[in-house]
N, C-alpha and C. Protein backbone atom coordinates (compact mmCIF):
# COMPACT_ATOMS: atom_id res chain seq x y z
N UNK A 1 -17.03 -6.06 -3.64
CA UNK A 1 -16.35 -7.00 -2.80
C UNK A 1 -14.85 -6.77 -2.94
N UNK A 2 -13.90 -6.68 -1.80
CA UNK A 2 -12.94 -6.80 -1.67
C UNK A 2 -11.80 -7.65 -0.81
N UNK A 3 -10.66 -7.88 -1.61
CA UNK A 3 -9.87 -8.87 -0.80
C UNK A 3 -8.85 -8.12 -0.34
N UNK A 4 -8.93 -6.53 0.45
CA UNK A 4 -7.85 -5.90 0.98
C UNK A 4 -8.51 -5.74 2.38
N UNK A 5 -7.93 -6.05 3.61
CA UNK A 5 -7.74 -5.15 4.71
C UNK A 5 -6.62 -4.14 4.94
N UNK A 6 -7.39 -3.09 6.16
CA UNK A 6 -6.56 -1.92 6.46
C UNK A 6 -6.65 -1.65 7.91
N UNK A 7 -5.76 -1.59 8.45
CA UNK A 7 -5.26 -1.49 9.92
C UNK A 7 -4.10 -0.76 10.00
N UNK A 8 -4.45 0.95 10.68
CA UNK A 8 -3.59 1.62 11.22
C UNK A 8 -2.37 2.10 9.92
N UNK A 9 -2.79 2.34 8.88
CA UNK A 9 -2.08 2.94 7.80
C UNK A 9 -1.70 1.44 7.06
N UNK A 10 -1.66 0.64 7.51
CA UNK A 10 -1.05 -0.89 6.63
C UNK A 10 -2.46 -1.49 5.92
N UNK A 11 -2.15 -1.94 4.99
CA UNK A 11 -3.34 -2.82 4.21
C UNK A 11 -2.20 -4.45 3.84
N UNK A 12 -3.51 -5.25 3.94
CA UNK A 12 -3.18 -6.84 2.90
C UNK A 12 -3.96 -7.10 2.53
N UNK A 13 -3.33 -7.92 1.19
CA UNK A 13 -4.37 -8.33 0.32
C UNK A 13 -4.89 -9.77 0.87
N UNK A 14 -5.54 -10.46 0.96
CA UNK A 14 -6.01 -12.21 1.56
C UNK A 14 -6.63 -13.12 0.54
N UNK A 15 -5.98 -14.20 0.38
CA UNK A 15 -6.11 -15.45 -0.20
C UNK A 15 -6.92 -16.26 0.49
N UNK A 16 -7.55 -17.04 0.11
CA UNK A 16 -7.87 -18.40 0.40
C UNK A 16 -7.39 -19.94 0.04
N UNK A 17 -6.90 -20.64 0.94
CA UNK A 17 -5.94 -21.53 0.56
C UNK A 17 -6.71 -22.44 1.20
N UNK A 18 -7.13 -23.33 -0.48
CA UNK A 18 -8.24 -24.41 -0.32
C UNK A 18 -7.94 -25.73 0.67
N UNK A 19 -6.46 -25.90 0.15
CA UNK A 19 -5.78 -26.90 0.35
C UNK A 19 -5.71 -27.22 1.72
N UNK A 20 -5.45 -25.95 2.92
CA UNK A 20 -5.22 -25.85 4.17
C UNK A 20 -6.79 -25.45 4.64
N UNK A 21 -7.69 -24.89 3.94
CA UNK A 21 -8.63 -24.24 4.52
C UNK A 21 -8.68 -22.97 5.22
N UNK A 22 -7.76 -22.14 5.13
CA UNK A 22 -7.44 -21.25 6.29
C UNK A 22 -7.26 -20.22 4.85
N UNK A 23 -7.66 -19.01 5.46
CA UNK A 23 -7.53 -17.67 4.69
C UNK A 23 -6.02 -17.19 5.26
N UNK A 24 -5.34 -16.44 4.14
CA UNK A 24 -3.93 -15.86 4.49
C UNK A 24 -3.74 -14.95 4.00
N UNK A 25 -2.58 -13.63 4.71
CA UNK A 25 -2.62 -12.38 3.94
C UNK A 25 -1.00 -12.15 4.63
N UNK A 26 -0.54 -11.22 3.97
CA UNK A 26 0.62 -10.28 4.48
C UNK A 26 0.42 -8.91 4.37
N UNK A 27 1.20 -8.61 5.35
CA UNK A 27 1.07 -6.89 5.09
C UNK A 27 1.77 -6.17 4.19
N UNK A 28 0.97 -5.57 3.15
CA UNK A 28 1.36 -5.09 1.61
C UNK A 28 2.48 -3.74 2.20
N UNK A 29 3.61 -3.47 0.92
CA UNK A 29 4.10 -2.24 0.84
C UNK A 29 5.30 -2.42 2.11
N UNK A 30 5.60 -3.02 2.94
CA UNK A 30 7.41 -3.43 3.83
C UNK A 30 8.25 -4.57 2.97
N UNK A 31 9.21 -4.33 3.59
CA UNK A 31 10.02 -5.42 3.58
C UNK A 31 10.23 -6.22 4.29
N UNK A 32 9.44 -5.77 5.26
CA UNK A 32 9.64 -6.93 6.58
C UNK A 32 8.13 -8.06 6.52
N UNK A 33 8.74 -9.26 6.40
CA UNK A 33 7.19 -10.28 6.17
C UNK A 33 6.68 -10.57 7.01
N UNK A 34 5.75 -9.61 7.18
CA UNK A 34 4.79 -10.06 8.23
C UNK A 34 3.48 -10.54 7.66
N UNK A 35 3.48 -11.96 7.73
CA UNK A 35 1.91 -12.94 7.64
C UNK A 35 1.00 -13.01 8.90
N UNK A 36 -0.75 -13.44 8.37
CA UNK A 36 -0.90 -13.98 9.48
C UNK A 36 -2.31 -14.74 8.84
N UNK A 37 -2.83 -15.67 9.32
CA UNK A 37 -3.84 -16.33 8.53
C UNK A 37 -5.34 -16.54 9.69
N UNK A 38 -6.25 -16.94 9.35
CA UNK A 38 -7.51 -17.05 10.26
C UNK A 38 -8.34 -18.21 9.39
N UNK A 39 -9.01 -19.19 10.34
CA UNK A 39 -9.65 -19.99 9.54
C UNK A 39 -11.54 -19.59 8.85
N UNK A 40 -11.80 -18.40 9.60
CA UNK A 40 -12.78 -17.43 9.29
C UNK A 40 -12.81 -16.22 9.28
N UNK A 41 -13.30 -15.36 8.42
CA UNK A 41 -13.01 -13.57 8.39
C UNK A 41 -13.21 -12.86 9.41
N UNK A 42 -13.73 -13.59 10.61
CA UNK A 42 -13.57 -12.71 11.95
C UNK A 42 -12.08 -12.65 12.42
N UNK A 43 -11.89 -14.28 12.34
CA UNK A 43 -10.82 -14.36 12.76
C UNK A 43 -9.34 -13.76 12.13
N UNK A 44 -9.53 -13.95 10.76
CA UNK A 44 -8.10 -13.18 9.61
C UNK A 44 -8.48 -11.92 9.96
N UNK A 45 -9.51 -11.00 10.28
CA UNK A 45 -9.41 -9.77 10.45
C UNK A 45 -8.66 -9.23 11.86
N UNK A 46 -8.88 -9.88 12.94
CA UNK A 46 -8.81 -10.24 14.14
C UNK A 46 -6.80 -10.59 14.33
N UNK A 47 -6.34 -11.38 13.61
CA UNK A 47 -5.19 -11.78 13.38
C UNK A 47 -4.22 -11.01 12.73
N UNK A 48 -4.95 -10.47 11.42
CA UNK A 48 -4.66 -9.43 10.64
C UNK A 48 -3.94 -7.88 11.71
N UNK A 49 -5.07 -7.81 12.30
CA UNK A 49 -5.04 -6.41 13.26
C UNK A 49 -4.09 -6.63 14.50
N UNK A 50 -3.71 -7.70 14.99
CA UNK A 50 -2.85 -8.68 16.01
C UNK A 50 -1.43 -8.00 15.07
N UNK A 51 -1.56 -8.90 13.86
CA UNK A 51 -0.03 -8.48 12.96
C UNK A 51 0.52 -7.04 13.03
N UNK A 52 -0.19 -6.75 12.54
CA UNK A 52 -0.12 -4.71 12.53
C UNK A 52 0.33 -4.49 13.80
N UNK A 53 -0.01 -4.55 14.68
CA UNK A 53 0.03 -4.36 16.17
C UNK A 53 1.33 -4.67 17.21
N UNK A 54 1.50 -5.99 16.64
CA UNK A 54 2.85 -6.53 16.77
C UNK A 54 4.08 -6.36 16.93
N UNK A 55 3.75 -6.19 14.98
CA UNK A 55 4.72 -5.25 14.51
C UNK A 55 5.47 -4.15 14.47
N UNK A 56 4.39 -2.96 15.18
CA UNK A 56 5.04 -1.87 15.97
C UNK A 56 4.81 -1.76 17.17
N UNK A 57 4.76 -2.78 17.91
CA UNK A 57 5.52 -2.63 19.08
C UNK A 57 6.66 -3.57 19.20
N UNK A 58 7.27 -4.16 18.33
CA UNK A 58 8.53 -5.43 18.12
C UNK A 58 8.80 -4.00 17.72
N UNK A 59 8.98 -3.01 16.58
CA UNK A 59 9.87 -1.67 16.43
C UNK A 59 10.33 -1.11 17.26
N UNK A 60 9.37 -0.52 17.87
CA UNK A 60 9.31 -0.07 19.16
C UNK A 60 10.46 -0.62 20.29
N UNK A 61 10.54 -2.34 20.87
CA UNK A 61 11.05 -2.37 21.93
C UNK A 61 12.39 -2.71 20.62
N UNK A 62 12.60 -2.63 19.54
CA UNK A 62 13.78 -2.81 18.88
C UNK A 62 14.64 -1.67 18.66
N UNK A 63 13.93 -0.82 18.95
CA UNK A 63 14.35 0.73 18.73
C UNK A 63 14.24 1.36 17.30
N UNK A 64 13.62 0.65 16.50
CA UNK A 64 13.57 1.30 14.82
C UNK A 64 12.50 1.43 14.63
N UNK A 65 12.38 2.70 13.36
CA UNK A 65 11.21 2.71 12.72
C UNK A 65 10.49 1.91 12.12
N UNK A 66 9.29 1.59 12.34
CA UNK A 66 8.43 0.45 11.31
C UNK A 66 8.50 1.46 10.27
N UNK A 67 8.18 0.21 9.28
CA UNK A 67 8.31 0.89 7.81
C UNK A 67 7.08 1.69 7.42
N UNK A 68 7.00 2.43 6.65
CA UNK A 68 5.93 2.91 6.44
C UNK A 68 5.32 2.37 5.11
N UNK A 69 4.26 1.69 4.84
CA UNK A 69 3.76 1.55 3.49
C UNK A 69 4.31 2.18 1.90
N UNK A 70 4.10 3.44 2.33
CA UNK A 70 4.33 4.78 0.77
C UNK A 70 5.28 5.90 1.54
N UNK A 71 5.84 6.45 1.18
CA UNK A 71 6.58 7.59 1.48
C UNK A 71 5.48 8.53 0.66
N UNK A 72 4.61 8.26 -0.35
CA UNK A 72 3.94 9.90 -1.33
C UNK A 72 5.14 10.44 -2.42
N UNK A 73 6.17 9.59 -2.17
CA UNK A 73 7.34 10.13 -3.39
C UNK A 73 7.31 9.24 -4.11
N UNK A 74 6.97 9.75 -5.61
CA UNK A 74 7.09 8.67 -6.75
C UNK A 74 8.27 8.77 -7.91
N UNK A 75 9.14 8.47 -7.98
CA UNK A 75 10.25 8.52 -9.24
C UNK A 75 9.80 8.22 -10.32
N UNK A 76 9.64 8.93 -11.25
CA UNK A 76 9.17 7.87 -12.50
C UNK A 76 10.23 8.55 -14.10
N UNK A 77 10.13 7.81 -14.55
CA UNK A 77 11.36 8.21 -16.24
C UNK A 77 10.59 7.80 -16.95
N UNK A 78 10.35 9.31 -17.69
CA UNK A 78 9.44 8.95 -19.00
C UNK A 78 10.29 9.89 -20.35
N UNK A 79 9.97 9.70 -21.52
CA UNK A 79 10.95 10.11 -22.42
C UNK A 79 10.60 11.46 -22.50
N UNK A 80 11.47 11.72 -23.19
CA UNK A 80 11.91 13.43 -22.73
C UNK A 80 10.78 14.31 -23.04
N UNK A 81 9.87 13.64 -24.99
CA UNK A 81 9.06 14.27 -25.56
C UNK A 81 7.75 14.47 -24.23
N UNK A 82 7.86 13.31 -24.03
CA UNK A 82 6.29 13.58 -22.90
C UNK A 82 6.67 14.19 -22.09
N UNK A 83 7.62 13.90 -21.29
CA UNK A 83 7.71 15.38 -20.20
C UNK A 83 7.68 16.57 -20.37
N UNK A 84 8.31 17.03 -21.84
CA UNK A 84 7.85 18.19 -22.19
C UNK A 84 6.43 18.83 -22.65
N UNK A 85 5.63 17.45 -23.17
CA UNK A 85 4.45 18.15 -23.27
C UNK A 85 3.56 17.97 -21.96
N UNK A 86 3.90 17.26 -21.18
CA UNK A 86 3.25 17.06 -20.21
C UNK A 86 3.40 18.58 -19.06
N UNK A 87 4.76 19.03 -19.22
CA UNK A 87 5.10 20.01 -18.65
C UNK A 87 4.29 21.50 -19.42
N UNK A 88 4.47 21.34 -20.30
CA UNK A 88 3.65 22.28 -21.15
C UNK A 88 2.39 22.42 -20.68
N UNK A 89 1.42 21.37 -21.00
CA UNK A 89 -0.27 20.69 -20.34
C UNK A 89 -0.49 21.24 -19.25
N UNK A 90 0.45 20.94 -18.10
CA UNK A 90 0.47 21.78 -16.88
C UNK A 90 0.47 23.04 -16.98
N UNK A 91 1.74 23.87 -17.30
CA UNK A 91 1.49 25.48 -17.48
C UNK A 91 0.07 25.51 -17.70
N UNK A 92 -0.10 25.40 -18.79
CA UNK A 92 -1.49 25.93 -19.80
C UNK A 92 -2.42 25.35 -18.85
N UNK A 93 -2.66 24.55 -17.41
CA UNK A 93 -3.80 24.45 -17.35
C UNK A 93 -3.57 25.03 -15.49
N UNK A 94 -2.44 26.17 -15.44
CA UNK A 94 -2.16 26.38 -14.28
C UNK A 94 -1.81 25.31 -13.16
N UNK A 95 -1.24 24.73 -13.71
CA UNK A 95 -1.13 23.75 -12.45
C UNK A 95 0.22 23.79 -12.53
N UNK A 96 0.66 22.57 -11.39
CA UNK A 96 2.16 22.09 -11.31
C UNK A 96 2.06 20.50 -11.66
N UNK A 97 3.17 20.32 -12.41
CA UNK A 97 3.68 19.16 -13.23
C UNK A 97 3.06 17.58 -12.38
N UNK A 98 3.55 18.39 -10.87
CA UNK A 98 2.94 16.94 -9.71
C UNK A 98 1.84 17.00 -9.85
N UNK A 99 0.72 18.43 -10.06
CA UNK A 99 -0.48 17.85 -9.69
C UNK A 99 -1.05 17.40 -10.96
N UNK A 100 -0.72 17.73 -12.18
CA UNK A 100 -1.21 17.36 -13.33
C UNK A 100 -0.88 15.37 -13.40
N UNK A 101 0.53 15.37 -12.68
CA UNK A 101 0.59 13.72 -12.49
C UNK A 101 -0.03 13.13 -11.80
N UNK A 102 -0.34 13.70 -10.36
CA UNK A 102 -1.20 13.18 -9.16
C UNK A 102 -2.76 12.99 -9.70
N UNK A 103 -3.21 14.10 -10.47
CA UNK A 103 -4.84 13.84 -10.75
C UNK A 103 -4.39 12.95 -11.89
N UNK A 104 -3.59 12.61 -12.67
CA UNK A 104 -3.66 11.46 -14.10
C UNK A 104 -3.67 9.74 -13.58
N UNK A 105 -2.71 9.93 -12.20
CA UNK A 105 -2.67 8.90 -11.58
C UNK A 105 -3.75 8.19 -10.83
N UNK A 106 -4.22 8.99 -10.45
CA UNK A 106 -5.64 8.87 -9.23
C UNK A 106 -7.08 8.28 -10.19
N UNK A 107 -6.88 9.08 -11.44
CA UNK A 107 -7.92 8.87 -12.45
C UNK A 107 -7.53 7.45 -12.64
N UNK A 108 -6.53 6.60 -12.95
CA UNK A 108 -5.95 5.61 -13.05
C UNK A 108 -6.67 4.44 -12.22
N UNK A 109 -6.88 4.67 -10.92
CA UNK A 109 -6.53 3.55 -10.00
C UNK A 109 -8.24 3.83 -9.78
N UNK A 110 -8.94 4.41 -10.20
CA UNK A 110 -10.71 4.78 -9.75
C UNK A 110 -11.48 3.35 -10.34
């Protein structure tokens, strides 16, 4: 079971908000807040996919790019010793440093 939808490269995560009765989500990964809520999962999915939709076409007649979720570029600072053995790990197992990070990461999130 999951509490993520995905529409057109965007995902949100959705709550249930007892208090109001109505399910609510935003679209994960912008800066721009876009909500939208449904009082049943046809409907939050339905609303959900409305938001997404919206949203790039409000870009669109605004003239800017919607944001994109991930760019795939990750910055990360780790101390010097691990990068070096981590860089090492790689050589020795033919790879490159990204992909030895990309498969450590992926193993991560399974």
């Amino acid at each position: 079971m999951s509490n993520v939808m995905s529409h057109k490269g965007y995902s949100a995560a959705v709550e249930f908000d007892g208090e109001d009765g109505i399910f609510t989500g935003r679209i994960a990964g912008i800066r721009d807040g876009v909500g939208f809520h449904g009082e049943s999962v046809s409907e939050l999915r339905a609303a959900f996919q409305e938001a997404v939709d919206d949203y790039l076409v409000t870009c669109a007649r605004l003239g800017r790019k919607p944001q994109k979720p991930y760019s795939g570029k990750l910055m990360l600072r780790v101390r010097p010793e691990l990068h070096q053995a981590l860089a090492l790990k790689a050589e020795l197992a033919g790879k490159s440093l990204n992909q030895l990070g990309e498969e450590a990461l992926a193993a991560a999130v399974v």
